[in-house]
C-alpha atoms as a PDB file:
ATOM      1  CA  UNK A   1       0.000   0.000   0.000  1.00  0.00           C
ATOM      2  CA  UNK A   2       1.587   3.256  -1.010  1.00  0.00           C
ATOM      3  CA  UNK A   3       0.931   5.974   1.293  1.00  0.00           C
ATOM      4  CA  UNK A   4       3.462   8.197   1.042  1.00  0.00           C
ATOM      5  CA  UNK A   5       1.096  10.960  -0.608  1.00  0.00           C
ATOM      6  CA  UNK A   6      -1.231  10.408   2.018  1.00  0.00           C
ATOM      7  CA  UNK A   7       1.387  11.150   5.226  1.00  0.00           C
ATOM      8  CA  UNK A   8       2.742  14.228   2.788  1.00  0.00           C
ATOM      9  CA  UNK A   9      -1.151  16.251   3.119  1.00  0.00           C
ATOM     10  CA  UNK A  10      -0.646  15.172   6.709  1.00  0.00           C
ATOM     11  CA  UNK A  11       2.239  16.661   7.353  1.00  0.00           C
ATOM     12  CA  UNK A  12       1.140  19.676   5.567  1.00  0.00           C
ATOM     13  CA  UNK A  13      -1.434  20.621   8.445  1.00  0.00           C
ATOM     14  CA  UNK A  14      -0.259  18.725  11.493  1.00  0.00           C
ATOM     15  CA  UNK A  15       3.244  16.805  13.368  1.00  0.00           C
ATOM     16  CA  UNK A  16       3.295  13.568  13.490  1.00  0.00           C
ATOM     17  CA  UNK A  17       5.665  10.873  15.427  1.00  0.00           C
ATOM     18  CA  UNK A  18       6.163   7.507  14.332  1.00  0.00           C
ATOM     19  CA  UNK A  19       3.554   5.962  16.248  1.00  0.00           C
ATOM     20  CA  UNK A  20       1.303   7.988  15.245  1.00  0.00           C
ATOM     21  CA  UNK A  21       1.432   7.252  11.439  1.00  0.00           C
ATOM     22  CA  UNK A  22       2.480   3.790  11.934  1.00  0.00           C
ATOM     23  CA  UNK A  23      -1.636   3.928  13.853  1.00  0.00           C
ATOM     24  CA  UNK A  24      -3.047   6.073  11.222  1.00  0.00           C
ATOM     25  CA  UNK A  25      -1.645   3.537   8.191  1.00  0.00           C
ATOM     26  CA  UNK A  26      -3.036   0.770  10.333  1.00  0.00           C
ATOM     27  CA  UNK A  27      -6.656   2.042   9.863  1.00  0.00           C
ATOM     28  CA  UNK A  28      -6.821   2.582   6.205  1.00  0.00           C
ATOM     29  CA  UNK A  29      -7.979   0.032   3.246  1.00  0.00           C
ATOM     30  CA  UNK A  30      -6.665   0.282  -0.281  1.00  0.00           C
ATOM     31  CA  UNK A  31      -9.388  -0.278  -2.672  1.00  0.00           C
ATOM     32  CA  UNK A  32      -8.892  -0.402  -6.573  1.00  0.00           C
ATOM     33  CA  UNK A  33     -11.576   1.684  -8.144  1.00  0.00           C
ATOM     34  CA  UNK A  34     -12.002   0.554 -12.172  1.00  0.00           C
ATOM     35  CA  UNK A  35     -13.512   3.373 -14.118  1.00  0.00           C
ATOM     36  CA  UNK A  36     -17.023   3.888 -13.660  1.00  0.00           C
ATOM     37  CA  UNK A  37     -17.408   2.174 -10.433  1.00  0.00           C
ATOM     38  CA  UNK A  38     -19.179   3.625  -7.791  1.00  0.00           C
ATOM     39  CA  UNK A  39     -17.299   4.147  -3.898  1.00  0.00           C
ATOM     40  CA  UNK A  40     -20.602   5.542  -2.765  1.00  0.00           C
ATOM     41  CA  UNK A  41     -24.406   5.624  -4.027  1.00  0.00           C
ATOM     42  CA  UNK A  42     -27.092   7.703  -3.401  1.00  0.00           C
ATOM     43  CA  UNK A  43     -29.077   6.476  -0.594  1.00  0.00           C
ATOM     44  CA  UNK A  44     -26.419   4.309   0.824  1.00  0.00           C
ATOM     45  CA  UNK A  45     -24.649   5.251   4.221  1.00  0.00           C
ATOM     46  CA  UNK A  46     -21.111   6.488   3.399  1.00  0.00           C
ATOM     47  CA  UNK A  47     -18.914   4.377   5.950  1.00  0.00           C
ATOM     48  CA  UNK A  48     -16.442   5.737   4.135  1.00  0.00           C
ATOM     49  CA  UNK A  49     -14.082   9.002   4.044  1.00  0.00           C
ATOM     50  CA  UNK A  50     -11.625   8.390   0.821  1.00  0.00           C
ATOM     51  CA  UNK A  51      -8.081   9.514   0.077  1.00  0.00           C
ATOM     52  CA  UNK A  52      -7.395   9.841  -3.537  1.00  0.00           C
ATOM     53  CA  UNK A  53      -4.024   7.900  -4.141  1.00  0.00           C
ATOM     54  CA  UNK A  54      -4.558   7.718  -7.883  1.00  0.00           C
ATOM     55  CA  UNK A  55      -7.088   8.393 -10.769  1.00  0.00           C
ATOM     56  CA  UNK A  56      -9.923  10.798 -10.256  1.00  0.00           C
ATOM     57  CA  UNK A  57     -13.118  10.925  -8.848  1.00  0.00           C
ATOM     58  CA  UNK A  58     -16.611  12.956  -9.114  1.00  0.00           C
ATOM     59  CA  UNK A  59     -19.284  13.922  -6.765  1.00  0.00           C
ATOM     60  CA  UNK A  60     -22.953  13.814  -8.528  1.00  0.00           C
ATOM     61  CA  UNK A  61     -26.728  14.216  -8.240  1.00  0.00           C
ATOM     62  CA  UNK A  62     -29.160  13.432 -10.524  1.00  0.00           C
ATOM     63  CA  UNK A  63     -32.428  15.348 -10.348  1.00  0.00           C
ATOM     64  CA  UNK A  64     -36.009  15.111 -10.851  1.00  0.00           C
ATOM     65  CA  UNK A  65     -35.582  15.267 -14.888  1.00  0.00           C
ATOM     66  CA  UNK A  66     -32.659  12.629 -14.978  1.00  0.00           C
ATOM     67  CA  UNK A  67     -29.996  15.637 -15.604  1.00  0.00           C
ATOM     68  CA  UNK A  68     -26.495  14.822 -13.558  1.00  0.00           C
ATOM     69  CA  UNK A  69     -25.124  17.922 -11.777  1.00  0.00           C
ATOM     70  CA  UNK A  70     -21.287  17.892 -10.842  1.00  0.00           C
ATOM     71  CA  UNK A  71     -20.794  19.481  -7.290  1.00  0.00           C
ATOM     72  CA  UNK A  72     -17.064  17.948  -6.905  1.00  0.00           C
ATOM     73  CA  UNK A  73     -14.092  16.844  -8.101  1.00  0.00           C
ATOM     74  CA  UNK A  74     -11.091  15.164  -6.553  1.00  0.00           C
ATOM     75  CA  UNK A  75      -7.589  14.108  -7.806  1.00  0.00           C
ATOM     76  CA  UNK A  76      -4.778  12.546  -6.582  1.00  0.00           C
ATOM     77  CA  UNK A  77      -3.756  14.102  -2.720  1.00  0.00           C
ATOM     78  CA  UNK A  78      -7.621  15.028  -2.360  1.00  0.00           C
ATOM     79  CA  UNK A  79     -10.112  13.891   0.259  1.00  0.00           C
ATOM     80  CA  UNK A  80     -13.766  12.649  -1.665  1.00  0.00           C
ATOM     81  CA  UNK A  81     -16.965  11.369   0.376  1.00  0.00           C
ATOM     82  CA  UNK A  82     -21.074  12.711   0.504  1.00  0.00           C
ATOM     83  CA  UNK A  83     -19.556  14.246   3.604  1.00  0.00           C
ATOM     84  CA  UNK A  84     -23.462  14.733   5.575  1.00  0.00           C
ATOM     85  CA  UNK A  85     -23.449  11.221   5.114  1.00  0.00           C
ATOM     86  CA  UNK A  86     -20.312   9.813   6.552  1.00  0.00           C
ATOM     87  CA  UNK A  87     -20.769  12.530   9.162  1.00  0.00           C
ATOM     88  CA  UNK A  88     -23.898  11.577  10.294  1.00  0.00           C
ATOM     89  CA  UNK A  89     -24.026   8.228   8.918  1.00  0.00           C
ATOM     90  CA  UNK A  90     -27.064   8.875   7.254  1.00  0.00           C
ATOM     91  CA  UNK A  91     -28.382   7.703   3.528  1.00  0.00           C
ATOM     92  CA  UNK A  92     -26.149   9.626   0.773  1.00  0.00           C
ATOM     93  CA  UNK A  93     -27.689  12.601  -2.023  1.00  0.00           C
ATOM     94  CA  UNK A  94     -25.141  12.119  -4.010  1.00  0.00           C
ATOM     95  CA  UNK A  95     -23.426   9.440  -5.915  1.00  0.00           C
ATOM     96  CA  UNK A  96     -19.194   8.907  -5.843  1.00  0.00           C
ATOM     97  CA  UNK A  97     -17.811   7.226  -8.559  1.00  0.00           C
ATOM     98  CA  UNK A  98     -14.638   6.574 -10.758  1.00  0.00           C
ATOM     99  CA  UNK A  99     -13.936   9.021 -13.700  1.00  0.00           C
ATOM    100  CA  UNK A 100     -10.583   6.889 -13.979  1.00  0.00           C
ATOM    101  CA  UNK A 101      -9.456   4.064 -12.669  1.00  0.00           C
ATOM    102  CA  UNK A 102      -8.241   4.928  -9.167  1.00  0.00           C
ATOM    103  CA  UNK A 103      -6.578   3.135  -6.030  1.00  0.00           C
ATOM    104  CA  UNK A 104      -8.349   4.826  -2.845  1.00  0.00           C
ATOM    105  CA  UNK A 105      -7.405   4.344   0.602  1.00  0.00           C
ATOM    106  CA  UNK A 106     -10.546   4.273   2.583  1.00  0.00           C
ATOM    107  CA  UNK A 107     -10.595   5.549   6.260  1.00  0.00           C
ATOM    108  CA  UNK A 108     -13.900   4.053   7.606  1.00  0.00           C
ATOM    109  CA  UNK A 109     -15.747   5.795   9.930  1.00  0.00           C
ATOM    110  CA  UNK A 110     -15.437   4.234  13.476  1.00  0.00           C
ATOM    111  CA  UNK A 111     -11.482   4.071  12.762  1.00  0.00           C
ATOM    112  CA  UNK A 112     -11.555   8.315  12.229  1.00  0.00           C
ATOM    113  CA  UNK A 113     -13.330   8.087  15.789  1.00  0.00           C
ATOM    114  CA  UNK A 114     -11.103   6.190  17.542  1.00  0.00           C
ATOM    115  CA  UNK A 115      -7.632   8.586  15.992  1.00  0.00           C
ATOM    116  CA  UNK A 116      -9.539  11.805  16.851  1.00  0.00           C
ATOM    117  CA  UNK A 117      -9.833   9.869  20.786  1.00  0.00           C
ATOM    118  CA  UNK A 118      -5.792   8.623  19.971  1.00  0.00           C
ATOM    119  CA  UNK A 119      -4.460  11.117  17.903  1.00  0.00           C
ATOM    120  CA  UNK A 120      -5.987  14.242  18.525  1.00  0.00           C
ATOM    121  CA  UNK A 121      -4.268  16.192  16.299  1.00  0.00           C
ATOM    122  CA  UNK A 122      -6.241  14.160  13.637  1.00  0.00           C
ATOM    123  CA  UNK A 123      -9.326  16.288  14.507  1.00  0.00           C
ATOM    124  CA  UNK A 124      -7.497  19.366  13.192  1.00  0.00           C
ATOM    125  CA  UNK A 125      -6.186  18.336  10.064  1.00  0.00           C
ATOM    126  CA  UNK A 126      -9.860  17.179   9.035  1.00  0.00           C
ATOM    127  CA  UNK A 127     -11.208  20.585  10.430  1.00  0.00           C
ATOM    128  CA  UNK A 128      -9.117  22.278   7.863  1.00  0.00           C
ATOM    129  CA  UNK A 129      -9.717  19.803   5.345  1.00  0.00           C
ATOM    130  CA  UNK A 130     -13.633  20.359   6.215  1.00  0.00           C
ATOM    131  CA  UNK A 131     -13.076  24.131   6.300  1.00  0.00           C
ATOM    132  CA  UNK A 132     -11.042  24.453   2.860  1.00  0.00           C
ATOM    133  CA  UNK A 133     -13.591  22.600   1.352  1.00  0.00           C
ATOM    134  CA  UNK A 134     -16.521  24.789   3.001  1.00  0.00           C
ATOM    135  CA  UNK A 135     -14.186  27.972   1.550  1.00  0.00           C
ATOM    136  CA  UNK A 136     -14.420  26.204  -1.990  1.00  0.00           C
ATOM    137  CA  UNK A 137     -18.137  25.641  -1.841  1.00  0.00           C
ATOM    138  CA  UNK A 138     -19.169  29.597  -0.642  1.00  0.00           C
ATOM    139  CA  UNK A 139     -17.007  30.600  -3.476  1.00  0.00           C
ATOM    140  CA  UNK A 140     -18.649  28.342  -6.226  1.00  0.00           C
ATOM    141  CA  UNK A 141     -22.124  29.586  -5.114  1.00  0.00           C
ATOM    142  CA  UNK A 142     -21.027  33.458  -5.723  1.00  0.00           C
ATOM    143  CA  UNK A 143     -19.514  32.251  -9.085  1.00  0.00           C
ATOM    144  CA  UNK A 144     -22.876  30.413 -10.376  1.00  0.00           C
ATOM    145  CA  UNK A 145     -24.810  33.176  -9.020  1.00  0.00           C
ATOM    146  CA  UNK A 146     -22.841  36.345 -10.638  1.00  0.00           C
ATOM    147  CA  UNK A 147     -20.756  35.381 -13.318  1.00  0.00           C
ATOM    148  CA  UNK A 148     -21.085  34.411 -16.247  1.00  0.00           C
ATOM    149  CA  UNK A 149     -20.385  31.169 -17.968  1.00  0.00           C
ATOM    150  CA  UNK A 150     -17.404  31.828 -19.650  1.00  0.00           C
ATOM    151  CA  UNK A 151     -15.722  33.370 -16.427  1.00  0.00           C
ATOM    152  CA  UNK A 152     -16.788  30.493 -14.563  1.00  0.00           C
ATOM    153  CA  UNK A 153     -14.865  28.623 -16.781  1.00  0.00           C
ATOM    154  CA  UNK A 154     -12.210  30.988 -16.806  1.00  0.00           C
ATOM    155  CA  UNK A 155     -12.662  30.893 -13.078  1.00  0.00           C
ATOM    156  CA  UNK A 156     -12.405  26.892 -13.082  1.00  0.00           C
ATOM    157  CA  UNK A 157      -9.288  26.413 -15.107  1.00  0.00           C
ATOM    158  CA  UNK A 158      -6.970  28.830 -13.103  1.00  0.00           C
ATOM    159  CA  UNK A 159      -8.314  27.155  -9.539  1.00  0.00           C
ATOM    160  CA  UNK A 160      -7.920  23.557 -11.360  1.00  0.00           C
ATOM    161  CA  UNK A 161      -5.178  23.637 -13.903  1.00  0.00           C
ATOM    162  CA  UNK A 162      -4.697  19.825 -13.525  1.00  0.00           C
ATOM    163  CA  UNK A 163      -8.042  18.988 -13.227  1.00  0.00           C
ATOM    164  CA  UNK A 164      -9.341  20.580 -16.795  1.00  0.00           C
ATOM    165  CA  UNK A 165      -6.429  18.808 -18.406  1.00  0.00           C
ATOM    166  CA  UNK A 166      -7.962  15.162 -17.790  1.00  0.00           C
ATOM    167  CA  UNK A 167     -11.652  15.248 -17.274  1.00  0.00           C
ATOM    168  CA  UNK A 168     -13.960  14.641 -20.097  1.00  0.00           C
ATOM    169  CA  UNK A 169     -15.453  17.923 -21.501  1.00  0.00           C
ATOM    170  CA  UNK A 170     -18.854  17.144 -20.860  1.00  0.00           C
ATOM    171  CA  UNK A 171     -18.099  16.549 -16.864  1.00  0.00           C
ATOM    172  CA  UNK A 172     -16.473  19.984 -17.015  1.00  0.00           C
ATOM    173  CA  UNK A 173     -19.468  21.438 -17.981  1.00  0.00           C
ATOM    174  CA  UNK A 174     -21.956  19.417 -15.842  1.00  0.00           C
ATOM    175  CA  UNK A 175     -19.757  20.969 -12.580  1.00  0.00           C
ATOM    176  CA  UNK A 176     -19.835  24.303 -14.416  1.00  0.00           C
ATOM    177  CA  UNK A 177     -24.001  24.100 -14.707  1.00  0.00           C
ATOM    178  CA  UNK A 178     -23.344  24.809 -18.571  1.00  0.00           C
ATOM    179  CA  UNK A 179     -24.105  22.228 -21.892  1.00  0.00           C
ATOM    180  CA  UNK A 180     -20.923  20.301 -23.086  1.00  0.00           C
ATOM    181  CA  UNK A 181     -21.711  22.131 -26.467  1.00  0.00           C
ATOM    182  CA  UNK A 182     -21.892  25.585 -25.228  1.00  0.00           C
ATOM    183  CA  UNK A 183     -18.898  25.195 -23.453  1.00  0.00           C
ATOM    184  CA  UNK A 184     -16.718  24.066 -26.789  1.00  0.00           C
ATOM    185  CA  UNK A 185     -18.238  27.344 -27.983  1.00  0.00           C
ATOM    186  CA  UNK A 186     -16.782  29.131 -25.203  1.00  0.00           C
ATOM    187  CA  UNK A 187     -13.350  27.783 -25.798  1.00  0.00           C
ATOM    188  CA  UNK A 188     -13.418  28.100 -29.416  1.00  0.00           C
ATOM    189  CA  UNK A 189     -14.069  31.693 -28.670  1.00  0.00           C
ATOM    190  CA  UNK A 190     -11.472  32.214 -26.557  1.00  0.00           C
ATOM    191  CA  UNK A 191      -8.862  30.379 -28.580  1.00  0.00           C
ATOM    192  CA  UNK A 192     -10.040  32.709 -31.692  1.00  0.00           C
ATOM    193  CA  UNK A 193      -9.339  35.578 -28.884  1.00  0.00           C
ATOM    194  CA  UNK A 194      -6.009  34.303 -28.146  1.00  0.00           C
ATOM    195  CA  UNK A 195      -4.876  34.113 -31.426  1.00  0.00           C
ATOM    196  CA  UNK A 196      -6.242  37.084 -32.780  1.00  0.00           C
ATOM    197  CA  UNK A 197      -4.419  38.929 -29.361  1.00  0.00           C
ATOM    198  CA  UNK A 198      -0.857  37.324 -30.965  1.00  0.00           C
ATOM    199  CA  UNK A 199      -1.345  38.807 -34.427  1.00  0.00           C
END
């Protein structure tokens, strides 16, 4: 089990000894994730929190007319779960699943109880974790509410450089509330912009 990335975003927020990591490590399953699998469906109970060790991953609903609606990516180095669900251990809203084929180390839920009663520090690195991704969620809601699709998009790429690079166009678009179609118009356009700007 590689887990080197996983101890790195640790280290990032918190210190940790030897014991503790060696107790951490001792709680997590590796899981290979083939493409298109699911780690959590709607309805289900997310046992689950997930650390992205490879591939990618998206967060989804489907509403009442069948359309999917993106609310979340994750790549490798990123936490992914329907967090109200592993938090209360309630049924899931949304649907986790695969965009690649991905190896996930899965922290279940009574194991993150028992390190935030060993390890206390544990309960800090998740509150920033919890609080980034409350940061990243405010700031999507002012985007979808006053700008416009293109700077969205705009918006998107510089925030997720790595992200835009591998995900299918059409899941882009689903997180950015836009058609796949309208948004190859938008980058057409602002290809044609580019190019024009070097002449």
């Amino acid at each position: 089990m590689k887990t080197a990335l996983l101890i790195e975003s640790l280290e990032k927020h918190i210190p940790l000894s030897e014991s503790d990591k060696k107790l951490i490590l001792s709680c997590l399953r590796e899981r290979k994730v083939k493409k298109g699998q699911f780690l959590v469906h709607e309805g289900a109970v997310s046992r689950c929190t997930n650390f992205v060790n490879e591939g990618s991953v998206r967060t989804y609903f489907i509403d009442m007319n069948g359309q999917e609606h993106i609310v979340q990516f994750a790549i490798e180095g990123w936490w992914i779960s329907d967090l109200n669900s592993f938090i209360m251990q309630t049924p899931a809203t949304f649907n986790v699943q695969a965009i690649e084929d991905c190896v996930i180390l899965e922290l279940p839920f009574e194991s993150l109880e028992m390190l935030y009663e060993r390890v206390p520090k544990m309960e800090r690195y998740f509150r920033v974790i919890t609080q980034r991704a409350f940061v990243a969620f405010q700031q999507r809601i002012v985007q979808n509410i006053s700008m416009t699709a293109e700077d969205r998009y705009l918006a998107f790429q510089q925030k997720y450089p790595r992200i835009e690079l591998r995900i299918p166009q059409k899941l882009v678009a689903s997180y950015l509330g836009i058609s796949a179609e309208f948004l190859s118009k938008i980058k057409k356009r602002l290809k044609e912009e580019k190019s024009s700007n070097m002449n």
